[in-house]
Structures are given as structure tokens and as C-alpha cells.
C-alpha atoms as a PDB file:
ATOM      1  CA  UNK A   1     -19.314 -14.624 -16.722  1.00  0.00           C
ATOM      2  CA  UNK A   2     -16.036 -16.639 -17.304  1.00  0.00           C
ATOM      3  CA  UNK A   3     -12.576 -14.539 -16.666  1.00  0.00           C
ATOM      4  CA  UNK A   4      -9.587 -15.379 -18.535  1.00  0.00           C
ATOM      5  CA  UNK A   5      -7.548 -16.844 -15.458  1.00  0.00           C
ATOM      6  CA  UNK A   6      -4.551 -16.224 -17.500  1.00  0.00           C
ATOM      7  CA  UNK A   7      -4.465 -13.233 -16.197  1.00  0.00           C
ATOM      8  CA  UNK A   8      -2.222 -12.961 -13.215  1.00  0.00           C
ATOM      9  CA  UNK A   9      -3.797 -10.549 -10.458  1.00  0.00           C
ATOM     10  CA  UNK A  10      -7.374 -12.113 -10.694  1.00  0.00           C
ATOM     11  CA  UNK A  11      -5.383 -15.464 -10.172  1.00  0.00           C
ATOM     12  CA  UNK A  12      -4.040 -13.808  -7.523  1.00  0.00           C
ATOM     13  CA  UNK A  13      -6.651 -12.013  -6.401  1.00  0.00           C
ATOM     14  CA  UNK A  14      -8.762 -15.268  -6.599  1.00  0.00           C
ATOM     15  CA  UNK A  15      -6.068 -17.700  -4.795  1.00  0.00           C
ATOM     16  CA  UNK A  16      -5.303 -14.936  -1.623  1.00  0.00           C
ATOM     17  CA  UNK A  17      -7.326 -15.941   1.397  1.00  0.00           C
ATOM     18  CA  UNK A  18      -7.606 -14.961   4.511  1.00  0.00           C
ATOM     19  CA  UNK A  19      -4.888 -17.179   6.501  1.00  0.00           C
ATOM     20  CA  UNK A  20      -5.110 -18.181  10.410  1.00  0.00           C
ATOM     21  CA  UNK A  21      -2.553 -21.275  10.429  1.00  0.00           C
ATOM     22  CA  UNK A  22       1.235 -20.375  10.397  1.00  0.00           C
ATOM     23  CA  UNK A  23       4.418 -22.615  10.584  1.00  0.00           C
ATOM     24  CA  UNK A  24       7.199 -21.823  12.596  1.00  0.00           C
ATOM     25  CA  UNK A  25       9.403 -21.210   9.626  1.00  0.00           C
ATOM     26  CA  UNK A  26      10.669 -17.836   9.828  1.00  0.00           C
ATOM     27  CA  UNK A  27       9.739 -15.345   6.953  1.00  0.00           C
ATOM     28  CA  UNK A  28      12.839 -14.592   4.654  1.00  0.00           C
ATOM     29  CA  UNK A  29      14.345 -10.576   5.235  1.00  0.00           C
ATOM     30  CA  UNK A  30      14.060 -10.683   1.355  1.00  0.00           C
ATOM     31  CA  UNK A  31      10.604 -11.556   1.382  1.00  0.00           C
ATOM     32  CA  UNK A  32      10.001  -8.625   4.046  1.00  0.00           C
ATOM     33  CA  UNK A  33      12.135  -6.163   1.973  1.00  0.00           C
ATOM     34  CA  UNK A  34       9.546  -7.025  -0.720  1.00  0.00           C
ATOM     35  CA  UNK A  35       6.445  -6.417   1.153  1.00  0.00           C
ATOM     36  CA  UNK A  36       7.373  -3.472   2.247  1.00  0.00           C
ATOM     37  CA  UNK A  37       8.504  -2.701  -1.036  1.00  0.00           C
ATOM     38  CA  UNK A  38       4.798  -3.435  -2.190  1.00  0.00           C
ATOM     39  CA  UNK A  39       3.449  -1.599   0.925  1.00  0.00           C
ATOM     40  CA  UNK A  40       5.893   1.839   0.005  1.00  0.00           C
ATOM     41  CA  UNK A  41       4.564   1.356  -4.009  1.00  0.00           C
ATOM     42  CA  UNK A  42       1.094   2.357  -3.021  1.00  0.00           C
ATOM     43  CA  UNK A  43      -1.228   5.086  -4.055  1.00  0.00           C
ATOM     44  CA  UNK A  44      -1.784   7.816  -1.207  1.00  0.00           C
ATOM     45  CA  UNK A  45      -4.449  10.831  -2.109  1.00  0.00           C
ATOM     46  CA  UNK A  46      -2.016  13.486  -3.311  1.00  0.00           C
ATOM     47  CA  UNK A  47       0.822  11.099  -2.332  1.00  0.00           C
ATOM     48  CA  UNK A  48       0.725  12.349   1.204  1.00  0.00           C
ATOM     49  CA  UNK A  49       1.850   9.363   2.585  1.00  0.00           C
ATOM     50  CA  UNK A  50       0.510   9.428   5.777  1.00  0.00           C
ATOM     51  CA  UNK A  51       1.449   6.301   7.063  1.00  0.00           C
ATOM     52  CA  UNK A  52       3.907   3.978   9.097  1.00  0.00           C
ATOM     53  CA  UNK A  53       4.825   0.628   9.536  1.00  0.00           C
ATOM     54  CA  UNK A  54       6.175  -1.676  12.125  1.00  0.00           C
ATOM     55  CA  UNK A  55       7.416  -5.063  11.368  1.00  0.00           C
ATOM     56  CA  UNK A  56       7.332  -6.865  15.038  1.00  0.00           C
ATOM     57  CA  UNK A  57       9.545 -10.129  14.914  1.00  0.00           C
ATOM     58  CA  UNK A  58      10.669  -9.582  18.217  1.00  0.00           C
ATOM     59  CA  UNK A  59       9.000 -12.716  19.691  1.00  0.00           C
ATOM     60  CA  UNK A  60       8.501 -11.388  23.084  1.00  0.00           C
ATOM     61  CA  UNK A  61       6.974  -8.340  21.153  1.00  0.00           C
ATOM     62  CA  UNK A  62       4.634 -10.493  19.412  1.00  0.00           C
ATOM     63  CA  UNK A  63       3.905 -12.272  22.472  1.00  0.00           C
ATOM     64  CA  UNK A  64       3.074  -9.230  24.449  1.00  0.00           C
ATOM     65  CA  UNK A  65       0.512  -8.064  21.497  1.00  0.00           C
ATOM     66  CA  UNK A  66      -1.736 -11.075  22.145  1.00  0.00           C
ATOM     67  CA  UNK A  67      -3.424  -8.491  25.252  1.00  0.00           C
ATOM     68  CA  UNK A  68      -4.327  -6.184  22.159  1.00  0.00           C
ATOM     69  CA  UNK A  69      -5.548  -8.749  19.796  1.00  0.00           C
ATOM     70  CA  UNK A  70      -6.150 -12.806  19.736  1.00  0.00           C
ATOM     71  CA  UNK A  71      -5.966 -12.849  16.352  1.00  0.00           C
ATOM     72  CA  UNK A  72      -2.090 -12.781  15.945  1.00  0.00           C
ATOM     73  CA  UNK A  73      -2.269 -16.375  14.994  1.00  0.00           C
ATOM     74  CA  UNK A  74       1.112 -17.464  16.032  1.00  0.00           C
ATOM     75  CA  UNK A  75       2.574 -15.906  12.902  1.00  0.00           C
ATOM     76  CA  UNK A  76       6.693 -15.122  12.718  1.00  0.00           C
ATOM     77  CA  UNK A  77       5.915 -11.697  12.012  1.00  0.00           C
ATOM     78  CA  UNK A  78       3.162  -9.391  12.322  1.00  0.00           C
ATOM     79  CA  UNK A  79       3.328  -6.162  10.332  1.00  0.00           C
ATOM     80  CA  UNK A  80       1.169  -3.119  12.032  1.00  0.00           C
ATOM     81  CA  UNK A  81       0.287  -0.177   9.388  1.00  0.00           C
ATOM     82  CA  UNK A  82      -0.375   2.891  10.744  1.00  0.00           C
ATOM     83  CA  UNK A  83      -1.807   6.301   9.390  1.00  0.00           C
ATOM     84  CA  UNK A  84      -1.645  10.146  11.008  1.00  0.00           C
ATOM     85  CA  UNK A  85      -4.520  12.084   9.591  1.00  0.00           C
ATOM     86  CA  UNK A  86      -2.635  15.244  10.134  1.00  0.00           C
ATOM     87  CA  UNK A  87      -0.745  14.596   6.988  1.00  0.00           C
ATOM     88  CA  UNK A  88      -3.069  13.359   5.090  1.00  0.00           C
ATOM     89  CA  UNK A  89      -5.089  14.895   2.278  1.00  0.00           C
ATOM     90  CA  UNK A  90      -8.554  16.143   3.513  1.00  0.00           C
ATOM     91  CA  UNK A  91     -11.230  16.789   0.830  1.00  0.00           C
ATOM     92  CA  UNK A  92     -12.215  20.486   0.708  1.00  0.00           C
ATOM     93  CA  UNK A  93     -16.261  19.582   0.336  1.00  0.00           C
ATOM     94  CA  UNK A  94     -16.905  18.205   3.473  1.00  0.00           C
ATOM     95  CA  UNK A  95     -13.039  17.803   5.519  1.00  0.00           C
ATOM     96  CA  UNK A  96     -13.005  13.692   4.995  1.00  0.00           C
ATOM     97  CA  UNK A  97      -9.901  13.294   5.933  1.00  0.00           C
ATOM     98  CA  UNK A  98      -8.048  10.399   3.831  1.00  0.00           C
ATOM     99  CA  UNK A  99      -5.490   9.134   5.769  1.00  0.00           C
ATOM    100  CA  UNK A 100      -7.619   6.062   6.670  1.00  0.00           C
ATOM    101  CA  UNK A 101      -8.129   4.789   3.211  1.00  0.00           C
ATOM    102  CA  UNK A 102      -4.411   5.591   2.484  1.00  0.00           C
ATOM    103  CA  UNK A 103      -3.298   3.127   4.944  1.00  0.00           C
ATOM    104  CA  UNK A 104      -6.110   0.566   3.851  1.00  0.00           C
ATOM    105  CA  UNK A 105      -4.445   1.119   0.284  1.00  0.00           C
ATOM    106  CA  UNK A 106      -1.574   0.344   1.530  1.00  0.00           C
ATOM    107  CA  UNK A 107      -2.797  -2.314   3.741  1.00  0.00           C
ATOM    108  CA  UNK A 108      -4.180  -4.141   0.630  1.00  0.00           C
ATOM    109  CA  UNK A 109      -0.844  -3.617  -1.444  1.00  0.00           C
ATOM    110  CA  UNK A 110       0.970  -5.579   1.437  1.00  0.00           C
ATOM    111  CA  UNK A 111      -1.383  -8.580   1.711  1.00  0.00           C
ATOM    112  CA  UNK A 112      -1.335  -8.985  -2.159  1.00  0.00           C
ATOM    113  CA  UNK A 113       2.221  -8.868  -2.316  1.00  0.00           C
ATOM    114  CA  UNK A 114       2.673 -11.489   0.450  1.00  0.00           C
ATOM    115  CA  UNK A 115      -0.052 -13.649  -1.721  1.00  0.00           C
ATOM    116  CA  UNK A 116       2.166 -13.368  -4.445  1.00  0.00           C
ATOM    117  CA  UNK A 117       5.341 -14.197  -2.522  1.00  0.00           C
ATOM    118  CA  UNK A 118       3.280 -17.334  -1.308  1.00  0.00           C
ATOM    119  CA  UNK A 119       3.165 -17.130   2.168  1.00  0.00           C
ATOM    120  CA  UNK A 120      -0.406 -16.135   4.488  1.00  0.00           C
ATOM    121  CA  UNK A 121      -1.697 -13.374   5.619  1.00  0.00           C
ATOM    122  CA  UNK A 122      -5.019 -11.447   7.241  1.00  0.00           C
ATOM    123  CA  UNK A 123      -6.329  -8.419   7.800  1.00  0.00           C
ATOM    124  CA  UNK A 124      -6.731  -8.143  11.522  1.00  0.00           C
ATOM    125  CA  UNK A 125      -9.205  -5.228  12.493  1.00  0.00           C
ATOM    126  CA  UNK A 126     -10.012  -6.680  15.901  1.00  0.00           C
ATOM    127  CA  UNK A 127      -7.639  -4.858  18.123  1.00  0.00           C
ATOM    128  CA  UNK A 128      -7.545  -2.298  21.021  1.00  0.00           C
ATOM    129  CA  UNK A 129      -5.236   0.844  20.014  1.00  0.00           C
ATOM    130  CA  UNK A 130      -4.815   1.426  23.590  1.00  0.00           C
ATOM    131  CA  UNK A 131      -3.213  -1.772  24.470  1.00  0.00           C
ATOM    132  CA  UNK A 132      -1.432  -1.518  21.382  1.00  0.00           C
ATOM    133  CA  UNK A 133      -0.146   1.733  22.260  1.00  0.00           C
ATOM    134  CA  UNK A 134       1.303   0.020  25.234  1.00  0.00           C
ATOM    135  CA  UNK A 135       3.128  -2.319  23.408  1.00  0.00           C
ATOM    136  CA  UNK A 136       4.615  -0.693  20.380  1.00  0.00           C
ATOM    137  CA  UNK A 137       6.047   3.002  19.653  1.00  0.00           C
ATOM    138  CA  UNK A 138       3.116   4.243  18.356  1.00  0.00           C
ATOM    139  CA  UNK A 139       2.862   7.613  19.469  1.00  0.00           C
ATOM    140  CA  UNK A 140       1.165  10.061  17.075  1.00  0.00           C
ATOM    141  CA  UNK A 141       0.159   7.214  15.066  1.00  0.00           C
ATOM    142  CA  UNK A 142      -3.257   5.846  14.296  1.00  0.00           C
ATOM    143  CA  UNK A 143      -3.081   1.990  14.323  1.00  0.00           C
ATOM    144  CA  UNK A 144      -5.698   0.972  11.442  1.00  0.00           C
ATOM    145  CA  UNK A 145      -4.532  -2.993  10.936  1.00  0.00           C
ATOM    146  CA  UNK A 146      -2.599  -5.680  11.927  1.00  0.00           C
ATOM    147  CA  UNK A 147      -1.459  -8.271   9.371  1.00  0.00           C
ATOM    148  CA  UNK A 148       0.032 -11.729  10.760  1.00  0.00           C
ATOM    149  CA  UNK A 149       2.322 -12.830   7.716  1.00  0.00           C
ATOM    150  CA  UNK A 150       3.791 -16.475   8.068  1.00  0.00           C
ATOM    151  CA  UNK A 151       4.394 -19.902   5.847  1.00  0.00           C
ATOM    152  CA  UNK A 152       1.230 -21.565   5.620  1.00  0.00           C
ATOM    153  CA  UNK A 153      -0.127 -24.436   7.482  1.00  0.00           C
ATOM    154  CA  UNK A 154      -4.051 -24.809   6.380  1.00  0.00           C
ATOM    155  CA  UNK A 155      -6.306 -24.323   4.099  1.00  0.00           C
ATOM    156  CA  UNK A 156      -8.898 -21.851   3.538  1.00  0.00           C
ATOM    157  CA  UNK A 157     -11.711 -21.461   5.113  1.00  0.00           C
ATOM    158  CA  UNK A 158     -15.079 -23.249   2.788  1.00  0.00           C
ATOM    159  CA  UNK A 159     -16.259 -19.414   3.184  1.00  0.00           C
ATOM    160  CA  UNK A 160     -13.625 -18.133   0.817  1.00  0.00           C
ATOM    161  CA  UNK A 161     -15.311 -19.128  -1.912  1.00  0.00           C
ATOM    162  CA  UNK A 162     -18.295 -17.490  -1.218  1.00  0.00           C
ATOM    163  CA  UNK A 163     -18.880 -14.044  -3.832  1.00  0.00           C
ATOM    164  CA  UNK A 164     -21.524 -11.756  -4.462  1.00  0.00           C
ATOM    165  CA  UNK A 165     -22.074 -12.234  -7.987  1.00  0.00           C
ATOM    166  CA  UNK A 166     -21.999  -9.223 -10.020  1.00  0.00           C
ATOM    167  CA  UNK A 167     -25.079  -8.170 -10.619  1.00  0.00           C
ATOM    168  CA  UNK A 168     -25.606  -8.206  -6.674  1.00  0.00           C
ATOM    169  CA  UNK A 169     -22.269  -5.710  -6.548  1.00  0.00           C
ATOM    170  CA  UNK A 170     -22.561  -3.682  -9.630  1.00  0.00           C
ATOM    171  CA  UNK A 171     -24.668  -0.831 -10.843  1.00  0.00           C
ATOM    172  CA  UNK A 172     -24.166   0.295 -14.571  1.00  0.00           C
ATOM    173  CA  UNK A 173     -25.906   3.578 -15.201  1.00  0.00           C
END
């Protein structure tokens, strides 16, 4: 099925990969105030809002966080969302508690609005909280991602291209 590419978040959507190479070039305060602005614009389950961020510049910082995760990529500034499941909604049927899909919400809302700024980003799951912990104020607060946002240097990976069509993902009942 052809998509009208006209439209601008599947462009978007379709151009946003997952970004490992980073210049040096520092990443404008303008361009943070606007991913943040992104990241504070998202939907929360009963707009709870259970969720932090830190935005570590601090070089020695960022430094330091490579003994929590390799995959920091060398990138000017590494934003760390956060959630607390205390504060978060918790559905009545069974007690899921929502605060991790709130912060992967608001995860999401981040990386799409650095997409659209142009500059890289990924999604960095492959961490250890404790180290972490160590590293960054993080007390009472759940570390769920880390997202390395930089200027690009690289292209994506051939593996970006690679979909599920939709009759593998969808079910129409």
C-alpha cells in the first residue's frame, strides 16, 4: 500500500533512525528548549506526569556514564527520562501501574522532536540503574532510557529499512 509522503509525520516517522555517529558540534540550548518542550507536550494516563528528566552536558558527567552504558555514543548531550510509579496512574483491574509507558510516551515524543529538529538520536535501553544511580541525582526515580542526542555523522544502519509489512502487524476484526 502506497502512503501519501506528503504527509509530514510518516516522513518523519519514516526518515528518524536510530543514530550511533555524533559530531562534536554542540547541540543548540534552543534546540534543547524544544525537545524538552516536545518531551513536557506528551500524553501521561490521567496526566499524572510521573516523570523526570536530566539533560547531562556536563562532559565529565557524560564521561563518567560510560560505566552504566557503552552506548552513549560520544554524543554532546545525553538526555535520561525517568518515571516514579508512585505517581502514576495504576489501572483498578489488575494494579498495572503506568508510569512506565508514560515515560516511554514521553521518551518517543523527545526522539521525534529531535528527528524533526534534524539532529540523531537512540533509544538506549542497555544500561545498569545502579551505576546510573551513582552517577546522576536519581534518587526516587526509575531510570527507563537514555537518549544520546547529537549532529549527525553517519548514515543509517541497511537494517532501518527493514518493516513488517502490515498484514504481518495488523489484525482487523
Amino acid at each position: 500500500m502506497n502512503f501519501n509522503m506528503a504527509n509530514a509525520f510518516l516522513t518523519l516517522a519514516a526518515a528518524r533512525y536510530s543514530c550511533r555517529a555524533f559530531t562534536a558540534e554542540p547541540v543548540s540550548e534552543s534546540d534543547i528548549q524544544c525537545i524538552l518542550e516536545a518531551a513536557r507536550l506528551a500524553p501521561t494516563a490521567v496526566n499524572r506526569q510521573p516523570v523526570h528528566i536530566w539533560v547531562v552536558q556536563d562532559p565529565e558527567l557524560r564521561e563518567k556514564m560510560k560505566v552504566a552504558s557503552r552506548y552513549t555514543f560520544d554524543a554532546p548531550v545525553i538526555f535520561v527520562v525517568a518515571c516514579r510509579p508512585e505517581d502514576a496512574w495504576v489501572r483498578a483491574v489488575d494494579g498495572k501501574n503506568g508510569a512506565e509507558v508514560d515515560a516511554a510516551i514521553v521518551g518517543t515524543h523527545l526522539m521525534m522532536e529531535v528527528a524533526d529538529l534534524g539532529l540523531g538520536s537512540t533509544w538506549v535501553g542497555s544500561f545498569d540503574p545502579a551505576k546510573l544511580s551513582q552517577i546522576l541525582p536519581l534518587e526516587g526515580w526509575t531510570p527507563i532510557a537514555l537518549f544520546p542526542v547529537g549532529h549527525i555523522a553517519g548514515q543509517p544502519s541497511p537494517r532501518h529499512a527493514e518493516r513488517k509489512n502490515l498484514e504481518e502487524l495488523v489484525t482487523r476484526l
